[in-house]
C-alpha atoms as a PDB file:
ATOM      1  CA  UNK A   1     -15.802  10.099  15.732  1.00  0.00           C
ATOM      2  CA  UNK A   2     -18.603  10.027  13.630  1.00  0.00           C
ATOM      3  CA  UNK A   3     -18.898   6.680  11.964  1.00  0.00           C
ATOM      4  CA  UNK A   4     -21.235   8.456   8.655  1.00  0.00           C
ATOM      5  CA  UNK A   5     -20.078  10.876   5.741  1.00  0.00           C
ATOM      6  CA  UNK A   6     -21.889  14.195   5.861  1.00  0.00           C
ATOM      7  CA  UNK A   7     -22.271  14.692   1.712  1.00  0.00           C
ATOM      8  CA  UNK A   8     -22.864  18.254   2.876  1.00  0.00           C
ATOM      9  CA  UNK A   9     -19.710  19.315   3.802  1.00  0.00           C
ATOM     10  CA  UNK A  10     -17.662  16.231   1.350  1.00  0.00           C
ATOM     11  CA  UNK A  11     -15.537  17.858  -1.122  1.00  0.00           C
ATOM     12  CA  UNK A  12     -15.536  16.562  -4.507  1.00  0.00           C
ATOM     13  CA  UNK A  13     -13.138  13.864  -5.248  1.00  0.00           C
ATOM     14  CA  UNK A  14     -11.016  15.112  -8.769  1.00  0.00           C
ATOM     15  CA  UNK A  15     -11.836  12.958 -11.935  1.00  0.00           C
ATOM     16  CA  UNK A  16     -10.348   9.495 -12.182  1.00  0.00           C
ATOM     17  CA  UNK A  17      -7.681   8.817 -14.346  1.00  0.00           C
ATOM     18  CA  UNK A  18      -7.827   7.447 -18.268  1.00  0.00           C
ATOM     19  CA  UNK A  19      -6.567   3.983 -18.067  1.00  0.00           C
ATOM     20  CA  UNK A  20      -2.351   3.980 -18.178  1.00  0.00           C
ATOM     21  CA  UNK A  21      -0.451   3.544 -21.451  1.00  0.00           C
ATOM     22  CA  UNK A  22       0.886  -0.049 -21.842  1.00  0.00           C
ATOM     23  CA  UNK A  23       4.585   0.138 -20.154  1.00  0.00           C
ATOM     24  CA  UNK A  24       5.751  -2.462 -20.983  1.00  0.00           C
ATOM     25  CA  UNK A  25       3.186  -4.069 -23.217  1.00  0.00           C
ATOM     26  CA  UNK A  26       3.342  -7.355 -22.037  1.00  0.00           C
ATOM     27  CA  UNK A  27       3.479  -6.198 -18.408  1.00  0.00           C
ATOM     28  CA  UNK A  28       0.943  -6.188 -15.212  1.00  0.00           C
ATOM     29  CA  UNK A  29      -0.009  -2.958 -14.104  1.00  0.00           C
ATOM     30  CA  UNK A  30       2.359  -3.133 -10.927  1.00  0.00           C
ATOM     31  CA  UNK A  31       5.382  -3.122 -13.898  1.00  0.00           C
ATOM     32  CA  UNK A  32       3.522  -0.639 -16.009  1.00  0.00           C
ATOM     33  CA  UNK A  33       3.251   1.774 -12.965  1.00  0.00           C
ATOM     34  CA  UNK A  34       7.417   1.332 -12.095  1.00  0.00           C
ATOM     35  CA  UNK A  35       8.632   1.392 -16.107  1.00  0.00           C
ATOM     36  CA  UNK A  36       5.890   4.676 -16.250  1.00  0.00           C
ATOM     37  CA  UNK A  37       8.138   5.942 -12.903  1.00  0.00           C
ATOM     38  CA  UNK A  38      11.829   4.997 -14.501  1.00  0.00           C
ATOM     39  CA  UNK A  39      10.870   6.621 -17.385  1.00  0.00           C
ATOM     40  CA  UNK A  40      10.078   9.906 -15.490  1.00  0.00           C
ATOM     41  CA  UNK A  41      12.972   9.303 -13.653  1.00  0.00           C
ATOM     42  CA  UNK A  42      11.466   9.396  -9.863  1.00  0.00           C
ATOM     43  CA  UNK A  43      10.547   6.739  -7.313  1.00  0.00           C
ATOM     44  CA  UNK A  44       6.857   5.371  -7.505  1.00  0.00           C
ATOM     45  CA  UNK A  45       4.595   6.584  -4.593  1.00  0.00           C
ATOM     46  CA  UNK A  46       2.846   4.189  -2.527  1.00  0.00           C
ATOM     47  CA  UNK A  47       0.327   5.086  -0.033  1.00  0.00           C
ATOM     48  CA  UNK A  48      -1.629   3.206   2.705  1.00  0.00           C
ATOM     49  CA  UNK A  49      -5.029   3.792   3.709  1.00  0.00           C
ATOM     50  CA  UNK A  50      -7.334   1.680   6.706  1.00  0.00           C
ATOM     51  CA  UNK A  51     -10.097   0.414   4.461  1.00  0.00           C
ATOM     52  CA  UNK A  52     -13.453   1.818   5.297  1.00  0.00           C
ATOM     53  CA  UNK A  53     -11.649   4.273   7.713  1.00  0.00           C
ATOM     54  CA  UNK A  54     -13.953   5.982   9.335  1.00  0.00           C
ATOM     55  CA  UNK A  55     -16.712   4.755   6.754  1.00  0.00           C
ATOM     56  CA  UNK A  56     -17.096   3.176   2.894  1.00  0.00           C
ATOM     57  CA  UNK A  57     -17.737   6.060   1.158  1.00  0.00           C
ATOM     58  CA  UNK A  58     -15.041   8.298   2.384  1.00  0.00           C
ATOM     59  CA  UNK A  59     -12.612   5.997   2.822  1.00  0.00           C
ATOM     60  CA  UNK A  60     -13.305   5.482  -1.285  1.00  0.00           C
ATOM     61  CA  UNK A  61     -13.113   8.882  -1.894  1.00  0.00           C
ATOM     62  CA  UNK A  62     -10.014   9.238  -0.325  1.00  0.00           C
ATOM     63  CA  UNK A  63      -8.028   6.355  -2.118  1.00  0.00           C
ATOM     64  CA  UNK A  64      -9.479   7.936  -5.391  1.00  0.00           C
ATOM     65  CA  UNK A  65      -8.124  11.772  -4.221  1.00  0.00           C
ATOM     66  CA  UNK A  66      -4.635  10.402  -3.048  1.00  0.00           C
ATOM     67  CA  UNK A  67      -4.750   8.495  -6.828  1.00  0.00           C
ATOM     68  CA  UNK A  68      -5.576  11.716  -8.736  1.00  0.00           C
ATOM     69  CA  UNK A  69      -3.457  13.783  -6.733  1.00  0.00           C
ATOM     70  CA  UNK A  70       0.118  11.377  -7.290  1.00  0.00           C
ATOM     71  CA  UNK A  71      -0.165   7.992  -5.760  1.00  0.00           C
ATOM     72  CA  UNK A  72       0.737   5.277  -7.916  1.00  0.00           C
ATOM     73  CA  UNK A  73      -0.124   2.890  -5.743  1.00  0.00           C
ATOM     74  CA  UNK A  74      -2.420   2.116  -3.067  1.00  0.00           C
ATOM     75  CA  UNK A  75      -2.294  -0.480  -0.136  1.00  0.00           C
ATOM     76  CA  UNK A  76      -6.055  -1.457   1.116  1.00  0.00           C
ATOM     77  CA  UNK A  77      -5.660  -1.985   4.720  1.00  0.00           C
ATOM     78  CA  UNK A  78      -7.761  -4.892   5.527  1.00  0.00           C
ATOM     79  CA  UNK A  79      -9.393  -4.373   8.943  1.00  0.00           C
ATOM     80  CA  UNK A  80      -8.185  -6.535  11.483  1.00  0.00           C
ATOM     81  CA  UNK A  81      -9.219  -6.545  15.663  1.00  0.00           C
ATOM     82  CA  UNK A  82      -4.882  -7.538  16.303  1.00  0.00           C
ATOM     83  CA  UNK A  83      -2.875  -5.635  13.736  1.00  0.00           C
ATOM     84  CA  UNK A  84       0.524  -6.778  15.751  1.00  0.00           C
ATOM     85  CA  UNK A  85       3.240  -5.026  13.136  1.00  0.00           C
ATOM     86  CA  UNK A  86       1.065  -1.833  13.627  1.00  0.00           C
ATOM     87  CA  UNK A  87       2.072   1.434  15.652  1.00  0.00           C
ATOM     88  CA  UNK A  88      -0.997   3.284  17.514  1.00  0.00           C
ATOM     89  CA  UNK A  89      -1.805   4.701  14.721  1.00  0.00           C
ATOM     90  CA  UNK A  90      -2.769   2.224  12.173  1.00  0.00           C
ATOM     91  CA  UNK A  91      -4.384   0.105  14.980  1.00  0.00           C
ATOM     92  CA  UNK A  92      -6.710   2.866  16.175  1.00  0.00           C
ATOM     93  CA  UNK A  93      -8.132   3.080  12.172  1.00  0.00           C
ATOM     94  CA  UNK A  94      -8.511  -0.533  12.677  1.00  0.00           C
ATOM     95  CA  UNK A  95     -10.802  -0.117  15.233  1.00  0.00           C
ATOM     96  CA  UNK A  96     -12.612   2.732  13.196  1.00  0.00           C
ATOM     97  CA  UNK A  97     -12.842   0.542  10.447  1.00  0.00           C
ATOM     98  CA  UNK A  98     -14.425  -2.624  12.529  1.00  0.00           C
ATOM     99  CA  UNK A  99     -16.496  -0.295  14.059  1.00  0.00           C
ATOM    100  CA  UNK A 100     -17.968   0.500  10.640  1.00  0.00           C
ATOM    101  CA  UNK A 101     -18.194  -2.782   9.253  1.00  0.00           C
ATOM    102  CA  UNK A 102     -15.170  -3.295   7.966  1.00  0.00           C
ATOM    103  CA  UNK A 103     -13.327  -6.411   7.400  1.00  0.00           C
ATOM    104  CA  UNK A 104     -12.177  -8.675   4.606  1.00  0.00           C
ATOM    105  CA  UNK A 105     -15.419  -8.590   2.503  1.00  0.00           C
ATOM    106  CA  UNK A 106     -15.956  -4.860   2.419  1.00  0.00           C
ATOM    107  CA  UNK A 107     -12.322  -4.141   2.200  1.00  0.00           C
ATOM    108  CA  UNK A 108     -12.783  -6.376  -1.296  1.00  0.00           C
ATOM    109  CA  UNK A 109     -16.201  -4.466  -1.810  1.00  0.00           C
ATOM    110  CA  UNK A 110     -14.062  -1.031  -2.109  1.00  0.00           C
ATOM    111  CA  UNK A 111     -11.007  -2.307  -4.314  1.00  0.00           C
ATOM    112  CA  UNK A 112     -13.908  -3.191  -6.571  1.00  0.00           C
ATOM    113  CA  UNK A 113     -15.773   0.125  -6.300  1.00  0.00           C
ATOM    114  CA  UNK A 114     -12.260   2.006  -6.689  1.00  0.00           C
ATOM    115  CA  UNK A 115     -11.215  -0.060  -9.325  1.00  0.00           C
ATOM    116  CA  UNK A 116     -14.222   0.545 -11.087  1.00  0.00           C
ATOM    117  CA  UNK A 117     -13.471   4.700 -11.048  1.00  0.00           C
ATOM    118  CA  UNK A 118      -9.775   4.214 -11.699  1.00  0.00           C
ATOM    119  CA  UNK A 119      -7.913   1.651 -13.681  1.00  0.00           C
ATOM    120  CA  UNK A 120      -4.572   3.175 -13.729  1.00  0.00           C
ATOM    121  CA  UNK A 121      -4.093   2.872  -9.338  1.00  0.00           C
ATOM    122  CA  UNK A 122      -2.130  -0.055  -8.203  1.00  0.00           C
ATOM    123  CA  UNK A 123      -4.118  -1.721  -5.564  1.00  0.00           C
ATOM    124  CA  UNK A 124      -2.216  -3.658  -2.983  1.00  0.00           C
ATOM    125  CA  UNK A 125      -4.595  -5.857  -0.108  1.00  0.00           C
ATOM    126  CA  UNK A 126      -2.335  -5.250   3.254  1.00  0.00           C
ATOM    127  CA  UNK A 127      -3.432  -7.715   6.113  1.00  0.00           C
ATOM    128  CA  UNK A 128      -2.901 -10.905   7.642  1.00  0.00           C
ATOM    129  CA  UNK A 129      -3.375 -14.130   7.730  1.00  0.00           C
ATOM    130  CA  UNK A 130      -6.380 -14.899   9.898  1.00  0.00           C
ATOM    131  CA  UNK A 131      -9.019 -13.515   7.540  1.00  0.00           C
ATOM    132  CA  UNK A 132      -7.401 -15.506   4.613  1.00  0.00           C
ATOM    133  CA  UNK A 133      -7.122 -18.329   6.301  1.00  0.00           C
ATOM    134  CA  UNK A 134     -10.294 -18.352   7.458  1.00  0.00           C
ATOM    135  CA  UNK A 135     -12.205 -17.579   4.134  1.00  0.00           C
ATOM    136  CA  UNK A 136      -9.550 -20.196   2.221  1.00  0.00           C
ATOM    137  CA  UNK A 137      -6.664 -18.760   0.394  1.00  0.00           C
ATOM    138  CA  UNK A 138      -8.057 -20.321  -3.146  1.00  0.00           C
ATOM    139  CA  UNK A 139     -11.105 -18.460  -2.763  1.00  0.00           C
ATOM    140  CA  UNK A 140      -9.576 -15.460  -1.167  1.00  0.00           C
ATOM    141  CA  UNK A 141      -7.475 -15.163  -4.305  1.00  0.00           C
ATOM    142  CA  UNK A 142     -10.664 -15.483  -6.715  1.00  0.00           C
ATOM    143  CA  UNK A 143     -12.224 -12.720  -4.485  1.00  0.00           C
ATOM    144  CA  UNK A 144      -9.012 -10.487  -4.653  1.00  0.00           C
ATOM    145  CA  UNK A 145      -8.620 -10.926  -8.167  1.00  0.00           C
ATOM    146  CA  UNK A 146     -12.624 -10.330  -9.185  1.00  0.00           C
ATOM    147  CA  UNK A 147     -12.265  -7.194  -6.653  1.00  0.00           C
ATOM    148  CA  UNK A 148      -9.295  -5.828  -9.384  1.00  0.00           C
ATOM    149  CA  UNK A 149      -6.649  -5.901  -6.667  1.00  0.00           C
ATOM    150  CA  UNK A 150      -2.673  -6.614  -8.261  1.00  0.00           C
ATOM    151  CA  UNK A 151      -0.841  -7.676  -5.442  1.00  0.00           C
ATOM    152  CA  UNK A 152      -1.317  -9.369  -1.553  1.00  0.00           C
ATOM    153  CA  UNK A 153       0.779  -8.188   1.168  1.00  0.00           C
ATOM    154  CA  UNK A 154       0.341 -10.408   4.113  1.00  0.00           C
ATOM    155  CA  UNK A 155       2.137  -8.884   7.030  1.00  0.00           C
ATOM    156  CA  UNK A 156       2.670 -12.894   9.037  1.00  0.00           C
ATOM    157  CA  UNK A 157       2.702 -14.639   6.127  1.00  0.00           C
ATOM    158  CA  UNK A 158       6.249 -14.989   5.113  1.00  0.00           C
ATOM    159  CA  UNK A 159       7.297 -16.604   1.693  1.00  0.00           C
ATOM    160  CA  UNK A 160       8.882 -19.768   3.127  1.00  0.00           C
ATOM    161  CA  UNK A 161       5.852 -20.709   4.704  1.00  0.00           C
ATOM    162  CA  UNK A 162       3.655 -19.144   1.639  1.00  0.00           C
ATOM    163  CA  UNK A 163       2.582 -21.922  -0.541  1.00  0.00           C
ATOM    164  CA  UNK A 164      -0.474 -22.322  -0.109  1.00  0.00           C
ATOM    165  CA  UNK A 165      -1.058 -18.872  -0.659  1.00  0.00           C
ATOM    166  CA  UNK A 166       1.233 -18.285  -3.200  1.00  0.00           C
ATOM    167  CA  UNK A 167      -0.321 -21.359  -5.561  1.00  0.00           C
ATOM    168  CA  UNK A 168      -3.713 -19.548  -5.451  1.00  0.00           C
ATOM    169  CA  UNK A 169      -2.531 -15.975  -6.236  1.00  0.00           C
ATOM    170  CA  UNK A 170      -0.119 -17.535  -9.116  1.00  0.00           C
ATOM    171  CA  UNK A 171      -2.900 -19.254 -10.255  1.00  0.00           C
ATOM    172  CA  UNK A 172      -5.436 -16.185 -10.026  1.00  0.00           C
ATOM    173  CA  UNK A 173      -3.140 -13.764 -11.782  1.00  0.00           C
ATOM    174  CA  UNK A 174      -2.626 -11.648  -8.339  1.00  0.00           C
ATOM    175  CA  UNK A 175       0.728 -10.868  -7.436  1.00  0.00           C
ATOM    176  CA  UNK A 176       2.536 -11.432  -3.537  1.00  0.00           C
ATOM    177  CA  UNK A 177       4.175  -8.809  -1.980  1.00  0.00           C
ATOM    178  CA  UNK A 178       6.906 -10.209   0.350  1.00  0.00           C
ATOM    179  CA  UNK A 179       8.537  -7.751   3.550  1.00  0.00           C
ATOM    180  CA  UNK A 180      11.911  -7.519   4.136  1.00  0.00           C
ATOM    181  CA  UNK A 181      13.682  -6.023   7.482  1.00  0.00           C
ATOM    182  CA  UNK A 182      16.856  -5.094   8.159  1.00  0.00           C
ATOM    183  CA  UNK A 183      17.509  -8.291   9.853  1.00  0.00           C
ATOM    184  CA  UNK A 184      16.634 -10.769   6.670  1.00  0.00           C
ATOM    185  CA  UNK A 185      19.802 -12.778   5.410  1.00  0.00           C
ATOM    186  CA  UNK A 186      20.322 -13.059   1.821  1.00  0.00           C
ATOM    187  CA  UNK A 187      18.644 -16.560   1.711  1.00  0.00           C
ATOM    188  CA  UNK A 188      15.512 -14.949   2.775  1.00  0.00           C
ATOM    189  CA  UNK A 189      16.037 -12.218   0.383  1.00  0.00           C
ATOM    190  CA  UNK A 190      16.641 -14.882  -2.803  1.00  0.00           C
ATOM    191  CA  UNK A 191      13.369 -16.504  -1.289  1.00  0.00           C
ATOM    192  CA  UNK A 192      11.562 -13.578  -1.255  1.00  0.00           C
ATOM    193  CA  UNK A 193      12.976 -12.717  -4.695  1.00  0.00           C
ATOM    194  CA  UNK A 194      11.827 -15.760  -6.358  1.00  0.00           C
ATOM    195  CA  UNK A 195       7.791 -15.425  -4.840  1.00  0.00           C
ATOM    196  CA  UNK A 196       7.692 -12.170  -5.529  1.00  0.00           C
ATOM    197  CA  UNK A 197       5.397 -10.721  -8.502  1.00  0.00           C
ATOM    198  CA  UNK A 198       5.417  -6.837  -7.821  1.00  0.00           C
ATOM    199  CA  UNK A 199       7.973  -5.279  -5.930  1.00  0.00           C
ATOM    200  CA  UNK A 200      10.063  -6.183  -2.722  1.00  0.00           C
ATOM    201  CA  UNK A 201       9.279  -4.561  -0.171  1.00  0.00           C
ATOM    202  CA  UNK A 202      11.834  -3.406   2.913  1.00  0.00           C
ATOM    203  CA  UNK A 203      10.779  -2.350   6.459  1.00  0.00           C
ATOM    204  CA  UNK A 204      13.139   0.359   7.127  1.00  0.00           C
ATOM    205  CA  UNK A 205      13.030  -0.537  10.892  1.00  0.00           C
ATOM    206  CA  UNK A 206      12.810  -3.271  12.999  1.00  0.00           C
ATOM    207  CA  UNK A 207       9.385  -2.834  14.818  1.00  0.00           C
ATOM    208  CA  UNK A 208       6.165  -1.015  14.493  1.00  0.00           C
ATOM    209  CA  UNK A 209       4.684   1.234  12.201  1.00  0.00           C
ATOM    210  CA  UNK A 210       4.178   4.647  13.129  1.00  0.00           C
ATOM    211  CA  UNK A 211       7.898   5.185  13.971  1.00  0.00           C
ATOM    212  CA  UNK A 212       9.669   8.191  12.038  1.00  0.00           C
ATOM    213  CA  UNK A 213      12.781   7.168  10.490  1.00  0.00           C
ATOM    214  CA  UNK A 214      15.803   9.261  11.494  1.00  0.00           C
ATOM    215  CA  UNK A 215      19.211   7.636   9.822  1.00  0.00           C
ATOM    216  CA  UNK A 216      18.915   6.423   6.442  1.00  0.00           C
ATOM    217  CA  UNK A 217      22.879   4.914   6.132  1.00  0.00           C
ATOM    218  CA  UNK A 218      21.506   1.469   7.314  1.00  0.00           C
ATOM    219  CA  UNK A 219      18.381   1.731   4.654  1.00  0.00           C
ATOM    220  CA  UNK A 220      20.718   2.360   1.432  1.00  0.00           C
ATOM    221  CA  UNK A 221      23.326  -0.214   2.750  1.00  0.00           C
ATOM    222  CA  UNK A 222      20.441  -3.088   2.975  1.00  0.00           C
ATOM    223  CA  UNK A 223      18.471  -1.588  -0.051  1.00  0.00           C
ATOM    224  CA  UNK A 224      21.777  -2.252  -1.832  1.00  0.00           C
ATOM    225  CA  UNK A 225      22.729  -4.946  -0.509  1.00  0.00           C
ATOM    226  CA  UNK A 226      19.013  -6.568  -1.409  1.00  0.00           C
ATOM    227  CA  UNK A 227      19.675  -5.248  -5.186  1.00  0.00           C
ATOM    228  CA  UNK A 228      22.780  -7.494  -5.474  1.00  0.00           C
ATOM    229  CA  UNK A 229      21.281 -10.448  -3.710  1.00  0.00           C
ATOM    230  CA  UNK A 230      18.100 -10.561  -5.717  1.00  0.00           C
ATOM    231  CA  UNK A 231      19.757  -9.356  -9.273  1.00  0.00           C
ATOM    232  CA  UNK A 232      17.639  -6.407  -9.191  1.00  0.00           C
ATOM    233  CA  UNK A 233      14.960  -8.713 -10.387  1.00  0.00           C
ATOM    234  CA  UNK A 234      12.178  -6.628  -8.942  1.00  0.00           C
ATOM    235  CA  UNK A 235      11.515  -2.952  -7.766  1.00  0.00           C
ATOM    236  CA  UNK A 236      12.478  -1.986  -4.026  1.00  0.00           C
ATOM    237  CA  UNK A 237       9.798  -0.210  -1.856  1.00  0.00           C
ATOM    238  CA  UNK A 238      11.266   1.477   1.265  1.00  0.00           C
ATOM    239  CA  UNK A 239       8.443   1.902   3.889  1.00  0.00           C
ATOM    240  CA  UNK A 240       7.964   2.763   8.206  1.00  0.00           C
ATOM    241  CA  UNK A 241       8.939   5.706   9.159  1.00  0.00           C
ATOM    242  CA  UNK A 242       8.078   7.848   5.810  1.00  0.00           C
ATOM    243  CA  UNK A 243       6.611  11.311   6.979  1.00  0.00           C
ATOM    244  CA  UNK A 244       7.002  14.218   5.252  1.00  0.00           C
ATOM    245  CA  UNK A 245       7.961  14.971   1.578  1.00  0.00           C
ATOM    246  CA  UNK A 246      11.982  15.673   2.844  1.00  0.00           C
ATOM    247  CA  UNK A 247      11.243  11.917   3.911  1.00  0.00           C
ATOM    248  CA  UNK A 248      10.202  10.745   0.712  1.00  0.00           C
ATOM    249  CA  UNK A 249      13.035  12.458  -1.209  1.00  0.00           C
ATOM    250  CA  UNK A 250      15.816  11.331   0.097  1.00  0.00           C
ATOM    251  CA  UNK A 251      14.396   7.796   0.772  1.00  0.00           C
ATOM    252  CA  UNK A 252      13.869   8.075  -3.160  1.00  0.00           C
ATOM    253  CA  UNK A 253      17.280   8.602  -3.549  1.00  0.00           C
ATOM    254  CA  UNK A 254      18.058   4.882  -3.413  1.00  0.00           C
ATOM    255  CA  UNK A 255      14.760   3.340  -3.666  1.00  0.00           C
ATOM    256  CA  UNK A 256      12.266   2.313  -6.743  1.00  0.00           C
ATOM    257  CA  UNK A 257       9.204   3.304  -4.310  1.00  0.00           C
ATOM    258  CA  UNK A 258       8.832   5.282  -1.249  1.00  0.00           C
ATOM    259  CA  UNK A 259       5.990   3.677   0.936  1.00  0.00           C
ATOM    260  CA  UNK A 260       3.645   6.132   3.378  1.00  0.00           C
ATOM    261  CA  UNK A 261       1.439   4.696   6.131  1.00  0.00           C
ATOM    262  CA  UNK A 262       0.663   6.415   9.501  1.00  0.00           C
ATOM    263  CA  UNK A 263       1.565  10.044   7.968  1.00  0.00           C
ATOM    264  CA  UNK A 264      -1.546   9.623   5.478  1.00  0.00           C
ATOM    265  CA  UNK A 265      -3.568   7.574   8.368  1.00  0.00           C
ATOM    266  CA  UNK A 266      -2.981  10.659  10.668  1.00  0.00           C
ATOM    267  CA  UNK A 267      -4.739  12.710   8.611  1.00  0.00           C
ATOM    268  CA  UNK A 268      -7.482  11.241   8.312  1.00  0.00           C
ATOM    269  CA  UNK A 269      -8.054  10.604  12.216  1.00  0.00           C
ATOM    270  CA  UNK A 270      -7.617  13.957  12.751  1.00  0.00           C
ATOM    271  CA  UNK A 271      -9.859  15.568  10.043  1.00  0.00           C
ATOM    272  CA  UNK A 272     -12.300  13.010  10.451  1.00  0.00           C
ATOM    273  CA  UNK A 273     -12.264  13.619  14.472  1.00  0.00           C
ATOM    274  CA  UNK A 274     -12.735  17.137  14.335  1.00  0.00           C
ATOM    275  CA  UNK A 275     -15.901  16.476  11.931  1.00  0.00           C
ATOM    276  CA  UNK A 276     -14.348  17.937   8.700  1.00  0.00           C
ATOM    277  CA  UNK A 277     -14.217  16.178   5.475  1.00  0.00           C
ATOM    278  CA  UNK A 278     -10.783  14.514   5.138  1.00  0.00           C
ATOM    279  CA  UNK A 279      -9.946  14.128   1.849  1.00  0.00           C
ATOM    280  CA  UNK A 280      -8.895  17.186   0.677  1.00  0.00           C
ATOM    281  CA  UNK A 281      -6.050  17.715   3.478  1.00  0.00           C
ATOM    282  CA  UNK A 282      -4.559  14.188   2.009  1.00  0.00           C
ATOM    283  CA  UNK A 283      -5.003  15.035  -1.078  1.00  0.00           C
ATOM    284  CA  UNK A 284      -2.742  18.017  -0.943  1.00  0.00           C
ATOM    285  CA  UNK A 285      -0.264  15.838   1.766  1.00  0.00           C
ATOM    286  CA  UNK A 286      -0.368  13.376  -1.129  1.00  0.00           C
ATOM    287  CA  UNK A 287       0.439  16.451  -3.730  1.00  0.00           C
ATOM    288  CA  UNK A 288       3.327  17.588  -1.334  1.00  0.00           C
ATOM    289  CA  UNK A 289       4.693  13.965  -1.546  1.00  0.00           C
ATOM    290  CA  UNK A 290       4.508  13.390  -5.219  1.00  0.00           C
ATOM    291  CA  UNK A 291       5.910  16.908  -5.529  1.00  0.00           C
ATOM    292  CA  UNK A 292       9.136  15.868  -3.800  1.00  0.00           C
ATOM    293  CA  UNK A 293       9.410  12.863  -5.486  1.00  0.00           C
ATOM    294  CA  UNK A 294       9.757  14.683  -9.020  1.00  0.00           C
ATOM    295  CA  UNK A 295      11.680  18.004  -8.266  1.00  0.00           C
END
């Protein structure tokens, strides 16, 4: 795959949006994007892209297509050489994205140049621990919050064991994104209730990514049962297994947000390996997902 951006063939990316009205006033951008959703009466659309997959440049373009054309939220993927709660998928843009340079630093680098075109996208850094560890979690949370990100999602970095993560990011102003899986009890749910500032966010499947997800009954049971345990504090995102817009809908039929991972990644592996410009085939996936999520 080639690891540059012909600007010859790149299609332009559509205009960034005009900064988002104040929903609520008082309110972070994460609860300005799911009051802006309630009120139009549809689940919030969250995507995730492989940071600097298969280079900088398009991998910017691309979060700032999939934001004009109906995400409301975007999770940075934060290259990583042993993404374990990854399918094939997701781990062979992490090695695209290594092999380009990425890694925590330039994953930061594009929040910051995306957040500079667009200051209406939710930006969500999806990783793990090691690189936060390793560059400290108080300055990792400086970084992340001078980069414009809202939220962490650390995939082995579970709330219970989250304080000294959680004290920077608190103290930073950047929210933490806890999972949940069909196998957490309701302790770990109130846990995960009370660290959150965001949204909750439930794994659909025990496992890997990359899995389509074929019976929802077990999804709206926990997704319910979640609700009551954490006093609907917080918006639910449903992700894993999310892949095409029939997906989405009926996921959004009992969910505040419908996550989408190795769909959108797909895409992009593909386009990308054939040598064509990969951004406009999400775009319109991302189109066909919003779509559903509003009709």
């Amino acid at each position: 795959m080639p690891p540059g951006d012909d600007s010859s063939h790149a299609a332009p990316v559509p205009p960034a949006r005009a900064p988002e009205p104040r929903l609520p006033d008082n309110g972070n951008r994460l609860d300005r994007i799911f009051a802006r959703a309630r009120a139009e009466k549809r689940a919030a659309l969250v995507l995730y892209l492989t940071a600097l997959d298969p280079d900088f440049d398009t991998s910017r373009r691309l979060i700032l297509a999939a934001a004009a054309a109906g995400a409301d939220i975007i999770e940075i993927g934060v290259p990583w050489s042993d993404p374990s709660a990854d399918g094939l998928v997701i781990q062979a843009a992490m090695q695209r994205a290594l092999k380009a340079g990425g890694g925590l630093s330039r994953a930061l680098d594009l929040c910051r140049a995306v957040r500079a075109e667009d200051a209406g996208v939710g930006l969500v850094l999806f990783g793990y621990a090691n690189p936060i560890i390793v560059t400290g979690p108080a300055a990792f949370a400086r970084r992340a919050r001078d980069a414009g990100a809202d939220a962490v999602l650390c995939v082995d970095w579970p709330p219970d064991e989250a304080a000294e993560l959680l004290s920077p990011l608190n103290d930073a102003g950047v929210g933490y994104i806890p999972l949940l899986a069909p196998t957490s009890t309701m302790a770990r749910v109130r846990l995960a209730s009370d660290a959150t500032r965001g949204f909750l966010y439930y794994v659909s499947m025990t496992g890997i990514t990359g899995v389509k997800i074929d019976d929802l009954d077990g999804p709206r049971r926990h997704v319910a049962e979640i609700r009551a345990g954490s006093h609907n504090r917080h918006p639910i995102v449903v992700g894993f297994g999310i892949t095409t817009p029939a997906d989405a809908r009926a996921v959004a039929s009992f969910a505040d947000g419908v996550a989408v991972g190795s769909a959108a990644v797909r895409i992009v592996e593909e386009a990308s390996g054939a040598g064509r410009d990969p951004v406009p085939q999400l775009a319109a996936f991302v189109r066909s997902l919003a779509q559903a999520l509003t009709t």
